[in-house]
C-alpha atoms as a PDB file:
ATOM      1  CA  UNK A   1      -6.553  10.146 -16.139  1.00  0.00           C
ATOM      2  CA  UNK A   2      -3.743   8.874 -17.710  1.00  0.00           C
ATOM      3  CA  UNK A   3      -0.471   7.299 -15.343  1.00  0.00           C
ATOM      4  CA  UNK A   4       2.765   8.515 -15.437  1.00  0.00           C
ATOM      5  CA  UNK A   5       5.984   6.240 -13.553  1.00  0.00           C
ATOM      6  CA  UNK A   6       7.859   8.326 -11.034  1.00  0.00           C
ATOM      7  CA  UNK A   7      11.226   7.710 -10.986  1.00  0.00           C
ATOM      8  CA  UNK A   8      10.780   8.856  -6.735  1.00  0.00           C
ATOM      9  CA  UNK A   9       8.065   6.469  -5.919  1.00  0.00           C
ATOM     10  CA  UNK A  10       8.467   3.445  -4.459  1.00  0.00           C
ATOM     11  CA  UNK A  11       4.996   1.217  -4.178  1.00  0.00           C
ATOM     12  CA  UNK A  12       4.987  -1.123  -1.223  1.00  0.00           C
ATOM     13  CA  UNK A  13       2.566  -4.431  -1.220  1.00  0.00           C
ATOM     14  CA  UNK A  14       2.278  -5.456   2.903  1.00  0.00           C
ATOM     15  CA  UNK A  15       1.716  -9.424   2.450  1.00  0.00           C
ATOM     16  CA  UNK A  16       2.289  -9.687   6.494  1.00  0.00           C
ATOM     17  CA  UNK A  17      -1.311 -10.726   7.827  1.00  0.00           C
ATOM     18  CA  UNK A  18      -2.379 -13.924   9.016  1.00  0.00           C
ATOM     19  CA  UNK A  19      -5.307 -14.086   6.704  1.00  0.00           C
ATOM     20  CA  UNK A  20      -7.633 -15.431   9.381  1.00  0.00           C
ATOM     21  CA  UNK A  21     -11.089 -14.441   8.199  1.00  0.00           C
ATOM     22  CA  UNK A  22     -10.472 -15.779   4.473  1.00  0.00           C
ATOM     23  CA  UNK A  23      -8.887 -19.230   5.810  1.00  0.00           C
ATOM     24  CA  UNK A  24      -6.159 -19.512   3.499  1.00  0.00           C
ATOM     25  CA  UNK A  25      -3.065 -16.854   2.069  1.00  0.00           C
ATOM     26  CA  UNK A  26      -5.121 -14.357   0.248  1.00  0.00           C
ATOM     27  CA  UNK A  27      -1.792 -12.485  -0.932  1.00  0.00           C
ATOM     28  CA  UNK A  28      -1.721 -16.217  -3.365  1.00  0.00           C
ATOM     29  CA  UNK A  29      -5.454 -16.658  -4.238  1.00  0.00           C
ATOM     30  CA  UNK A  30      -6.531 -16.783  -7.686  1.00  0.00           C
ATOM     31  CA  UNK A  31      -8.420 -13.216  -8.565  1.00  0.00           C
ATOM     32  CA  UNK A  32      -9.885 -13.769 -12.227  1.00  0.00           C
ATOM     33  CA  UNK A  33      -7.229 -16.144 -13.213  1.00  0.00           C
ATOM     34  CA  UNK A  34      -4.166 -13.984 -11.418  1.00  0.00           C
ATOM     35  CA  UNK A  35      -2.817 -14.385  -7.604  1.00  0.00           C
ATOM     36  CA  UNK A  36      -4.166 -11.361  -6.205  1.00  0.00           C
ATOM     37  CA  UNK A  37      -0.745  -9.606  -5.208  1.00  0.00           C
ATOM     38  CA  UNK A  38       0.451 -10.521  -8.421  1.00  0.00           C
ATOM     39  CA  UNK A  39      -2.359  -7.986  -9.622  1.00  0.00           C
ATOM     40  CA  UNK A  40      -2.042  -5.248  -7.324  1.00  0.00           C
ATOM     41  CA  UNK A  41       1.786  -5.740  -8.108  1.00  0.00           C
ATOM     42  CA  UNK A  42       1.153  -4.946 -11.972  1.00  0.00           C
ATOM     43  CA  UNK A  43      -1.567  -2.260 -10.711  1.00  0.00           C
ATOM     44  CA  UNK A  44       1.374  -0.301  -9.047  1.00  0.00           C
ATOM     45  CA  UNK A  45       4.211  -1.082 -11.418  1.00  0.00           C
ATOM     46  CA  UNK A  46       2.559   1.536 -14.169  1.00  0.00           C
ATOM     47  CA  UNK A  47       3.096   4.646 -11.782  1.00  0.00           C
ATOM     48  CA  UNK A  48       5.838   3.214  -9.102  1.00  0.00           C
ATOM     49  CA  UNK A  49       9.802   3.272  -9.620  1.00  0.00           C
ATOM     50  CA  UNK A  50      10.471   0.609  -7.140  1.00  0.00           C
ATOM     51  CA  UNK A  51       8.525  -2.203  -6.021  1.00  0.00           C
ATOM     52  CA  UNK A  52       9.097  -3.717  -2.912  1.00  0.00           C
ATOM     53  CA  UNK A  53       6.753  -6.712  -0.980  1.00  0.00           C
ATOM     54  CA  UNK A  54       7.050  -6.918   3.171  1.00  0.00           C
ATOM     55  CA  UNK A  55       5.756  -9.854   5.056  1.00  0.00           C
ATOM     56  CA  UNK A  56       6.423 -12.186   8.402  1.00  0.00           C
ATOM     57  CA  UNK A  57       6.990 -14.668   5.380  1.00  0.00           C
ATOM     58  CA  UNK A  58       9.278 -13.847   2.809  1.00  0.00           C
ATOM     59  CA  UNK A  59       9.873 -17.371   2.121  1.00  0.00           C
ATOM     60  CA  UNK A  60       6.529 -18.167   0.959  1.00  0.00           C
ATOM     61  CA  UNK A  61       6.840 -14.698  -1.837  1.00  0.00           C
ATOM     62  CA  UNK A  62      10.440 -14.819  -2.717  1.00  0.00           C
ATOM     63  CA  UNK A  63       9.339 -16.456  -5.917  1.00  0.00           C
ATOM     64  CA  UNK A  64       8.217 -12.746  -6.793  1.00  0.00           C
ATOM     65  CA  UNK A  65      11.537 -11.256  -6.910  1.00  0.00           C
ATOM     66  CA  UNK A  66      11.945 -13.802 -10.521  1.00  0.00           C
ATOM     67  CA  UNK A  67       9.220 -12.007 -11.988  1.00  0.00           C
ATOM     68  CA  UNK A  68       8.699  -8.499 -13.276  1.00  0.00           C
ATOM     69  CA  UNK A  69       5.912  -6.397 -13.408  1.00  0.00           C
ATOM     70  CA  UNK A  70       5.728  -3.654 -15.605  1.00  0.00           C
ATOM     71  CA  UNK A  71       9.288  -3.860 -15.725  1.00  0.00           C
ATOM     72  CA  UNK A  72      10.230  -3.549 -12.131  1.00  0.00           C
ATOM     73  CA  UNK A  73      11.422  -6.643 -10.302  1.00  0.00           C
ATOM     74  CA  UNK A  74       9.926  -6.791  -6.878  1.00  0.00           C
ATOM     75  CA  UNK A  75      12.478  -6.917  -3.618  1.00  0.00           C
ATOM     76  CA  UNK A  76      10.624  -8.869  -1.040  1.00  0.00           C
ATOM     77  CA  UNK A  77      11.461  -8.077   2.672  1.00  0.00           C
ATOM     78  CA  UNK A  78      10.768  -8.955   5.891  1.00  0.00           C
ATOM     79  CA  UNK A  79       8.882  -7.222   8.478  1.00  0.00           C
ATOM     80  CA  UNK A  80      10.511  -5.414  11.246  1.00  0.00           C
ATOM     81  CA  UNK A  81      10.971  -7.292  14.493  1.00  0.00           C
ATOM     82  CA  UNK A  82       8.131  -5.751  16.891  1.00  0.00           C
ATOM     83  CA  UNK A  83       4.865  -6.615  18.159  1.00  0.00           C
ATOM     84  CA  UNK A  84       2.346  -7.611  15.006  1.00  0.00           C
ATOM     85  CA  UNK A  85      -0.295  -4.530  13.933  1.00  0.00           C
ATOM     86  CA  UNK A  86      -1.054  -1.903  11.648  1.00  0.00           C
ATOM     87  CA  UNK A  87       2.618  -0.065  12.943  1.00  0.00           C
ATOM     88  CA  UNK A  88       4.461  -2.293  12.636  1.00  0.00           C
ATOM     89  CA  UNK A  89       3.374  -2.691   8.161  1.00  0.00           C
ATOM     90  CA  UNK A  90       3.544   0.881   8.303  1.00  0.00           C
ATOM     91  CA  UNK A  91       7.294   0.930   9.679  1.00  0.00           C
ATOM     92  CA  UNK A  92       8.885  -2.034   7.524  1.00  0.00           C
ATOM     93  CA  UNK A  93       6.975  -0.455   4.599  1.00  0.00           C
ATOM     94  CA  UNK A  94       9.037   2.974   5.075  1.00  0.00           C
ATOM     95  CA  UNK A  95      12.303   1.173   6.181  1.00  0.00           C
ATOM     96  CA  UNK A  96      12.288  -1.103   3.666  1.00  0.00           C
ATOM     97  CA  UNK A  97      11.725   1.769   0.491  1.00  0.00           C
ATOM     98  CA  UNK A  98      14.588   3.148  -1.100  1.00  0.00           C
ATOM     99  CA  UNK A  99      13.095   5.887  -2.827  1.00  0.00           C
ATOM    100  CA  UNK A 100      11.939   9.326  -1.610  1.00  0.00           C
ATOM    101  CA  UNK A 101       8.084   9.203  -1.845  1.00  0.00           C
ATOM    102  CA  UNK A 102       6.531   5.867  -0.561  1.00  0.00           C
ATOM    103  CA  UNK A 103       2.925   4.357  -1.530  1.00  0.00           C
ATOM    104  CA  UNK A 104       2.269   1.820   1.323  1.00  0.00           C
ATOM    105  CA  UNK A 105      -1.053  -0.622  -0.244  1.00  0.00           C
ATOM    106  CA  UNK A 106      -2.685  -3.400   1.278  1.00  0.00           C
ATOM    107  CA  UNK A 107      -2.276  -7.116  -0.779  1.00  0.00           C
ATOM    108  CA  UNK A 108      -6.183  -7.660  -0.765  1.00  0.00           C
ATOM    109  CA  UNK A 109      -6.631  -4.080  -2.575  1.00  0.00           C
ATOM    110  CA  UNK A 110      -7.734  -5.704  -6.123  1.00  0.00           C
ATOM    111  CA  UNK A 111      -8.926  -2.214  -7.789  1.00  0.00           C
ATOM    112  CA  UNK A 112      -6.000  -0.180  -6.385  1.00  0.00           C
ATOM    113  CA  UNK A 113      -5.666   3.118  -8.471  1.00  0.00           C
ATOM    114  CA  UNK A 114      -2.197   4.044  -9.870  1.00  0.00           C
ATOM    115  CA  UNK A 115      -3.766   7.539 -10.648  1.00  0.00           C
ATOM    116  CA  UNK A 116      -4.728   7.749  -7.393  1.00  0.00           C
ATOM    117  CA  UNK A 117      -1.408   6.914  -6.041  1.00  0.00           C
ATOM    118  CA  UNK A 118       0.169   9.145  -8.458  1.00  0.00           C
ATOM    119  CA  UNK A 119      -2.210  12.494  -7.307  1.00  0.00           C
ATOM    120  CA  UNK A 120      -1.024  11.944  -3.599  1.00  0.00           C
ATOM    121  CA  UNK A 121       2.350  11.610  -4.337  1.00  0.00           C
ATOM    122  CA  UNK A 122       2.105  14.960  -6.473  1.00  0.00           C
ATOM    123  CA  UNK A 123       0.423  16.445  -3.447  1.00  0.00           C
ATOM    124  CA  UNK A 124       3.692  15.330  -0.784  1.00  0.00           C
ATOM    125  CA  UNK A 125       5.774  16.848  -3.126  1.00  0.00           C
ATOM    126  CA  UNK A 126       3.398  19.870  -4.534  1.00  0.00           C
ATOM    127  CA  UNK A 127       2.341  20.703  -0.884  1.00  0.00           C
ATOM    128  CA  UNK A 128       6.172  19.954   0.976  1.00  0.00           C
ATOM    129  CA  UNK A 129       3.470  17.391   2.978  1.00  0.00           C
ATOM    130  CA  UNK A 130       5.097  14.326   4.429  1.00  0.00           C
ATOM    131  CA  UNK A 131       2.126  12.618   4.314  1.00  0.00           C
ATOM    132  CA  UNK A 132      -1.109  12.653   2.093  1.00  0.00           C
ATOM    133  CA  UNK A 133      -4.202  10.675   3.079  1.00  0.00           C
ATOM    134  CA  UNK A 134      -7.102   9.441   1.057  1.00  0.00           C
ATOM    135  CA  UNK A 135     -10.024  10.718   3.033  1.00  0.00           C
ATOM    136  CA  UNK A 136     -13.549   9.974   2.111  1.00  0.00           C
ATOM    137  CA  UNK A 137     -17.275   9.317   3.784  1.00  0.00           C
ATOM    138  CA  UNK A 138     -16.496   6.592   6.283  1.00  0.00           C
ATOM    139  CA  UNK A 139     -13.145   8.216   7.472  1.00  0.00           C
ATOM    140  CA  UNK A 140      -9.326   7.956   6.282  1.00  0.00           C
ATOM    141  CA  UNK A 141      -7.767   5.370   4.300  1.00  0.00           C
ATOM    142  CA  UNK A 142      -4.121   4.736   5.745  1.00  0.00           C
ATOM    143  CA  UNK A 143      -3.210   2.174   3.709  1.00  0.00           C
ATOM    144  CA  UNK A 144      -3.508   3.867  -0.135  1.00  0.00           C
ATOM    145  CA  UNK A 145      -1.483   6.941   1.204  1.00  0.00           C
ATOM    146  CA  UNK A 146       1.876   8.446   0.303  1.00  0.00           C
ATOM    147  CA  UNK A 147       4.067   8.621   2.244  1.00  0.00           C
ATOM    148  CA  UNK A 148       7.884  11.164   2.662  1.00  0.00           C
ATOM    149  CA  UNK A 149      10.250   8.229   3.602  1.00  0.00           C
ATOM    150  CA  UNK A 150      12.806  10.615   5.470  1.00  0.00           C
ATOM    151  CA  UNK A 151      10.037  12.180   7.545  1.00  0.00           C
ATOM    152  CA  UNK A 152       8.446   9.173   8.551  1.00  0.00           C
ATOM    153  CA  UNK A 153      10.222   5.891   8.513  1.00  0.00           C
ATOM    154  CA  UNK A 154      12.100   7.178  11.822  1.00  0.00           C
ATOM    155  CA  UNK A 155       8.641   8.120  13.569  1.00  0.00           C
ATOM    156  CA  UNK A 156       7.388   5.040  12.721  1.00  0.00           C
ATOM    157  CA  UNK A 157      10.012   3.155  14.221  1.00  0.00           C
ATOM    158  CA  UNK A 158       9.427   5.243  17.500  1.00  0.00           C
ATOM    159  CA  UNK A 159       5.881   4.677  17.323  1.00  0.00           C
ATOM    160  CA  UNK A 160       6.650   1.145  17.146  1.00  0.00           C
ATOM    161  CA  UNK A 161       9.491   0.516  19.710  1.00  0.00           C
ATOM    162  CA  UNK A 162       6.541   2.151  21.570  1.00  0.00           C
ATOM    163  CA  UNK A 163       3.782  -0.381  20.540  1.00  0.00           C
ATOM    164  CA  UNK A 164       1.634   2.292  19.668  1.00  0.00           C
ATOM    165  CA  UNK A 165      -0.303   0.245  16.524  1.00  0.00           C
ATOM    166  CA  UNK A 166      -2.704   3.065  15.579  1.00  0.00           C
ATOM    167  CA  UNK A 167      -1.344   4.501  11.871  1.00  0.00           C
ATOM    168  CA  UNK A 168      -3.722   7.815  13.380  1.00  0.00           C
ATOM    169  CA  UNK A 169      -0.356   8.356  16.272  1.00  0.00           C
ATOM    170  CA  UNK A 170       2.222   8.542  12.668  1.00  0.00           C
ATOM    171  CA  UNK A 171      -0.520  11.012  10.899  1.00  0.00           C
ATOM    172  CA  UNK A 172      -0.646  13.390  13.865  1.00  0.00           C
ATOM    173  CA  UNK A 173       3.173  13.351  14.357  1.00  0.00           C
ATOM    174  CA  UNK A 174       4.021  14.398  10.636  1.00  0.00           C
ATOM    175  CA  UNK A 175       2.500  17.176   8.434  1.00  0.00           C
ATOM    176  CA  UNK A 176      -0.462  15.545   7.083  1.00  0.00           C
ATOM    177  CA  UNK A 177      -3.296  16.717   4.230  1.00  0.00           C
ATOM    178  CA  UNK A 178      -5.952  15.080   3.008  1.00  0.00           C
ATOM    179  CA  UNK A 179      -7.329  13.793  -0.861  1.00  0.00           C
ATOM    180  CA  UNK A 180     -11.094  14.571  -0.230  1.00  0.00           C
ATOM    181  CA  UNK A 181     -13.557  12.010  -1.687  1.00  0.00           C
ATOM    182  CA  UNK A 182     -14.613  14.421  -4.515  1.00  0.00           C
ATOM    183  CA  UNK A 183     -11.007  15.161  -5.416  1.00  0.00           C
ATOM    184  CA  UNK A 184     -10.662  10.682  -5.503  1.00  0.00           C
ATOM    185  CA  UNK A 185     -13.466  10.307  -7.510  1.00  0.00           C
ATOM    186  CA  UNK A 186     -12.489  12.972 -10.017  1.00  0.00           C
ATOM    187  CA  UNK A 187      -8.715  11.156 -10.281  1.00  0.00           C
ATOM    188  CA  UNK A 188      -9.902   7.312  -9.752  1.00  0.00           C
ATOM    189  CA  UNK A 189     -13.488   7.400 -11.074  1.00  0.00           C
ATOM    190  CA  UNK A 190     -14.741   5.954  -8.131  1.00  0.00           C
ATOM    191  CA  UNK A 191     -13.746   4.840  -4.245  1.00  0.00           C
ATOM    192  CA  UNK A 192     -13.998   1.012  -5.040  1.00  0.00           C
ATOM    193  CA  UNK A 193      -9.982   1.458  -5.273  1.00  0.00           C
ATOM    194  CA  UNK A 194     -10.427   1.334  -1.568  1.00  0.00           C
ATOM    195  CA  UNK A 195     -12.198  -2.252  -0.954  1.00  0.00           C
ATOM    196  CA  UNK A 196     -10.096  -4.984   0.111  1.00  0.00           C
ATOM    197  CA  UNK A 197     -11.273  -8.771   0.485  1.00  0.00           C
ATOM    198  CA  UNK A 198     -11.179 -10.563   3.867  1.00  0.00           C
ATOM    199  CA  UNK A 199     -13.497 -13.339   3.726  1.00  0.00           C
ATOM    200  CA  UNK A 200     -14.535 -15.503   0.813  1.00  0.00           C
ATOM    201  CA  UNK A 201     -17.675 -13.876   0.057  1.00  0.00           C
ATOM    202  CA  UNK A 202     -16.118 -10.198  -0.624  1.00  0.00           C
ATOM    203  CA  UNK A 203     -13.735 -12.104  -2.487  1.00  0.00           C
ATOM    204  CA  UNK A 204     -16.223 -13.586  -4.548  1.00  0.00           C
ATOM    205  CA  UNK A 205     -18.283 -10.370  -4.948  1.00  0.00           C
ATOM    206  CA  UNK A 206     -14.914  -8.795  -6.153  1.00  0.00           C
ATOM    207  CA  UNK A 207     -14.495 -10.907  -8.723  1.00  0.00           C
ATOM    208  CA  UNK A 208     -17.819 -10.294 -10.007  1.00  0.00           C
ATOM    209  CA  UNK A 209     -17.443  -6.912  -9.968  1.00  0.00           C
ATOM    210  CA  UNK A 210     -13.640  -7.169 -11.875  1.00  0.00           C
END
């Protein structure tokens, strides 16, 4: 399937983790020549019409906002003051989007689909769905979905004030559906648009694969 840029989208890259596993800031490590954000960055940029970057260290990524990908400039932001976890991403994600239809992605995505994020965000806007979820063998995946900024980004920040973490508590609140795994194959070819890269070996594998 071909891409098409949505003037409604905005893609957000969460750069926020501590990077434990891997040892080192995987948001900056060289995939195939490229820092891996920097690639998931350009991945997004042919279907998004913002691009925005959160993170506990916009400092380290503000050198971003001088480049362009695909056109767009990235804004980098910081994460939301609240206890660390997968709510708090989800909530400086939504609050830090302008546009109306938000794509919230992981930084250690390499293979990210921009078809794939384009078919949800037809579906939230097809369906009147404030949220649509990728959802394949081995359960959900929370963060490739597409988000309706005005619906969520205020349940989120309940949900956080809360520190309730689980993205599952923001699903259940909103009105959710569901991109079935035959329905992601069909738009992305495949679900390795879903693996991410936590230690060095999956990083390694995933640059064999790319």
């Amino acid at each position: 399937m071909t891409t098409v840029r949505r003037a409604d989208l905005s893609c957000v890259v969460q750069a926020g983790g501590l990077s434990s596993r891997m040892g080192c800031d995987k948001a900056r490590m060289l995939f195939c020549g490229e820092p891996l954000i920097e690639r998931v960055l350009g991945r997004l940029a042919q279907v998004a019409g913002e691009l925005v970057v959160t993170t506990s260290r916009p400092s380290e990524l503000s050198y971003l906002e001088e480049r362009a990908f695909g056109g767009l400039v990235p804004r980098v932001v910081a994460d939301l003051e609240g206890s660390a976890g997968a709510m708090r991403g989800i909530a400086s994600s939504l609050a830090a989007a302008r546009l109306p239809f938000v794509a919230i992605v992981a930084c250690d995505m390499p293979f990210v689909s921009p078809e794939l994020i384009g078919a949800l965000a037809d579906r939230v806007e097809a369906e009147a769905l404030d949220v649509c979820v990728p959802r394949e063998k081995r359960g959900i995946e929370p963060l490739c979905a597409v988000w309706r900024r005005q619906a969520c980004a205020p349940v989120a920040r309940e949900l956080l004030d809360q520190d309730r973490q689980r993205i599952r508590c923001l699903i259940d609140r909103v009105h959710a559906g569901y991109l079935d795994e035959p329905q992601i194959v069909e738009v992305a070819g495949s679900t390795l648009c879903f693996e991410n890269v936590n230690t060095p070996e999956e990083f390694a594998a995933a640059e064999l694969l790319a």
